[in-house]
C-alpha atoms as a PDB file:
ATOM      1  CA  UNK A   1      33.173 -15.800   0.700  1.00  0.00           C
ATOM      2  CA  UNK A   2      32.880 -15.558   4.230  1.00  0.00           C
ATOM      3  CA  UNK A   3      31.733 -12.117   6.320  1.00  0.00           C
ATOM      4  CA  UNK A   4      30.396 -10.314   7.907  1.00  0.00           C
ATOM      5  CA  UNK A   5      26.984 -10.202   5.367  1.00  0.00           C
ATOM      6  CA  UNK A   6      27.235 -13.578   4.068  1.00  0.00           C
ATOM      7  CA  UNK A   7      23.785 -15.441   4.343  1.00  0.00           C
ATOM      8  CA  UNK A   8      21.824 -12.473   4.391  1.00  0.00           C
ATOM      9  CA  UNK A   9      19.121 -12.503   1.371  1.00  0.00           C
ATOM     10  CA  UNK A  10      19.070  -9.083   0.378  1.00  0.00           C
ATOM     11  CA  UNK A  11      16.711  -9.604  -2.823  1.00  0.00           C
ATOM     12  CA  UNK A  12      13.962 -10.110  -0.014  1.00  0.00           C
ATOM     13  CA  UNK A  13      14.448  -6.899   1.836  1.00  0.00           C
ATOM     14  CA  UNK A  14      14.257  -4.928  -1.543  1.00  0.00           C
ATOM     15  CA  UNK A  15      11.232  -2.553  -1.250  1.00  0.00           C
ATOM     16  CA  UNK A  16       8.114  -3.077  -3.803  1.00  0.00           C
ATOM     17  CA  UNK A  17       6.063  -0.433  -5.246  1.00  0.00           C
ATOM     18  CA  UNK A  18       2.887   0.874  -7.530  1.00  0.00           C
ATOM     19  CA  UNK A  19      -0.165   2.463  -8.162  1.00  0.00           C
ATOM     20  CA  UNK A  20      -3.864   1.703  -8.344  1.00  0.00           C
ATOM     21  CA  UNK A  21      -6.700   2.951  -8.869  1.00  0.00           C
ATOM     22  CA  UNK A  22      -9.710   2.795  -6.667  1.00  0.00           C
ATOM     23  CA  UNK A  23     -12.877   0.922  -7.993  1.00  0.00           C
ATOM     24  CA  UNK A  24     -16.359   1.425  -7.248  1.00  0.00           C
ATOM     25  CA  UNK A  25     -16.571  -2.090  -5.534  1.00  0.00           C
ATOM     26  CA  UNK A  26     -13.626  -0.707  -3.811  1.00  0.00           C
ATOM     27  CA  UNK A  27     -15.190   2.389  -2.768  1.00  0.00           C
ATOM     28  CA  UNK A  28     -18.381   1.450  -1.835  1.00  0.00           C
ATOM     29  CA  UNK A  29     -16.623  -1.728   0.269  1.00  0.00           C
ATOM     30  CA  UNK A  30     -14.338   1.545   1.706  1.00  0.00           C
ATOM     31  CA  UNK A  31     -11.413  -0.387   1.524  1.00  0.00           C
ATOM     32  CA  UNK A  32      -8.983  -1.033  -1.519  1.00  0.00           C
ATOM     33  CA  UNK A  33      -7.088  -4.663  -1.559  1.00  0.00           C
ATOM     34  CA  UNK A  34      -3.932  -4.843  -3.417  1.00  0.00           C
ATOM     35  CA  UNK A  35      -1.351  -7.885  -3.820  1.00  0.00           C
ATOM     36  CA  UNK A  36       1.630  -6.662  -3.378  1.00  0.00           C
ATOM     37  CA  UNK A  37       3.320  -9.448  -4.631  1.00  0.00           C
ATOM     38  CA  UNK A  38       5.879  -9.199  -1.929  1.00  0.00           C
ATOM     39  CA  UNK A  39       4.739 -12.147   1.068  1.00  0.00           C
ATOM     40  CA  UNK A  40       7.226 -10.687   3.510  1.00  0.00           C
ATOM     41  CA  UNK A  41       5.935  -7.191   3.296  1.00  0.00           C
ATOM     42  CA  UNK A  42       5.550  -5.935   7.036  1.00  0.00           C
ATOM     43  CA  UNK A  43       5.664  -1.940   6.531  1.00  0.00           C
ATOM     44  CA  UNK A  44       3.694   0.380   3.631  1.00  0.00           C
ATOM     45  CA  UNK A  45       3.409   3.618   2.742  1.00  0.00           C
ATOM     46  CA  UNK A  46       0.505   5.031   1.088  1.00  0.00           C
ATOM     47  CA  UNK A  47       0.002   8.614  -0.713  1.00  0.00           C
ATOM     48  CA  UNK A  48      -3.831   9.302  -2.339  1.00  0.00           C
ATOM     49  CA  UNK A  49      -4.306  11.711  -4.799  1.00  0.00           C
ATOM     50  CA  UNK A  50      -7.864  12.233  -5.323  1.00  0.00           C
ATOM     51  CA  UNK A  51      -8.795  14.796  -8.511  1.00  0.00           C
ATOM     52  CA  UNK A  52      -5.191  15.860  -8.813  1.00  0.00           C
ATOM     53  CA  UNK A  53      -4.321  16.803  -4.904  1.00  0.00           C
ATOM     54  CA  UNK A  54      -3.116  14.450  -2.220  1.00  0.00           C
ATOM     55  CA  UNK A  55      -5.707  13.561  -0.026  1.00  0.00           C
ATOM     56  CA  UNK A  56      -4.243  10.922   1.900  1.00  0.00           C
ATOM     57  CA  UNK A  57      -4.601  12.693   5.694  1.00  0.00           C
ATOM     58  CA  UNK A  58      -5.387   9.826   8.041  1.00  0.00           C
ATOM     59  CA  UNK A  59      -5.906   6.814   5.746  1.00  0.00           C
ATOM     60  CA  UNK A  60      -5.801   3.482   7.967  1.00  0.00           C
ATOM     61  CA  UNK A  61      -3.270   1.206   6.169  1.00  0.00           C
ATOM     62  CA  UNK A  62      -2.399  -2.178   6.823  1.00  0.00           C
ATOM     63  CA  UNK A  63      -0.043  -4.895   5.750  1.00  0.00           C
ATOM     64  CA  UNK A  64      -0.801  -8.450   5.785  1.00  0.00           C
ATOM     65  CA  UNK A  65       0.901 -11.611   4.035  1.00  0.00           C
ATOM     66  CA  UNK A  66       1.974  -9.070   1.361  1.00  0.00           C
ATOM     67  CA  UNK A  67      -1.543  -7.811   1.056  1.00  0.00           C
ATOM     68  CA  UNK A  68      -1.713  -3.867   1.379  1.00  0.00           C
ATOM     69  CA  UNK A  69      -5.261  -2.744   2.846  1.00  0.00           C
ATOM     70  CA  UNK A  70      -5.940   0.861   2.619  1.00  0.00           C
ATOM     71  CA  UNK A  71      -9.306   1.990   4.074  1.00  0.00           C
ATOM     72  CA  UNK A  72     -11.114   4.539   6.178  1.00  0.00           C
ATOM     73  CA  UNK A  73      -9.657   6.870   8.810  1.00  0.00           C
ATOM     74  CA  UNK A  74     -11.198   9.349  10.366  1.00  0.00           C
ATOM     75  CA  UNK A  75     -11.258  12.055   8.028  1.00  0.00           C
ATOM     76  CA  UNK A  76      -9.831  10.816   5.025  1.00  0.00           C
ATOM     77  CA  UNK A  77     -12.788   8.019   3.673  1.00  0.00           C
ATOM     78  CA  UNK A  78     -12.370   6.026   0.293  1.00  0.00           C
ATOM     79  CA  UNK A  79     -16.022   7.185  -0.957  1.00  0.00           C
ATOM     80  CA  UNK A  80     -14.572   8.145  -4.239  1.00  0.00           C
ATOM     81  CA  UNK A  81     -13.841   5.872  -7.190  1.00  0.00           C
ATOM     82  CA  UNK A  82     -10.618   6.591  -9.335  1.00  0.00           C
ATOM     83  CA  UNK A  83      -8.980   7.887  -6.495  1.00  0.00           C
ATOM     84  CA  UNK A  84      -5.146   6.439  -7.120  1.00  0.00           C
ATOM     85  CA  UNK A  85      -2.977   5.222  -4.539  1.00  0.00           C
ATOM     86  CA  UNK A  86       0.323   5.469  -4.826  1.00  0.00           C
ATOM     87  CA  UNK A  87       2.012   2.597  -2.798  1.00  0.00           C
ATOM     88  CA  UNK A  88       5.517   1.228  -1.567  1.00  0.00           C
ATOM     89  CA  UNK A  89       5.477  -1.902   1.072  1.00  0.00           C
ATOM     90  CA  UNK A  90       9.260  -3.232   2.409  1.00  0.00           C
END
């Protein structure tokens, strides 16, 4: 069926999401790594609970190749293993 939507891919543009938990090679590296699993991921949104509150403030996240990088900002720094990180890329 022809239209106004046909040939768009919509399985693609469905957003992706989970949560991990920060490891001391993470922390000490101050940057977490995780594979999305989604390679057209160009947008993610990031909310860190550290010890039961969010603590996300300024964390500097970035999206790559459907890798999600979440490091350092300038308050907010990763020094703490089993921080979790609650993510959604799209």
């Amino acid at each position: 069926m022809a239209g106004p939507i046909s040939g768009i891919d919509f399985a693609s543009k469905i957003p992706v999401g989970g949560s991990h938990t920060v490891t001391a090679g993470e922390a000490s590296a101050n940057a977490a790594v995780i594979n999305t699993g989604m390679a057209n991921a160009a947008y993610g949104i990031v909310q860190i609970i550290r010890s039961g509150k969010v603590a996300t403030s300024d964390a500097a996240v970035a999206v790559a190749a459907g890798v999600l990088t979440v490091g350092d900002g300038s308050t907010y720094n990763m020094a703490q293993k089993n921080d979790v990180i609650n993510w959604i890329v799209f």
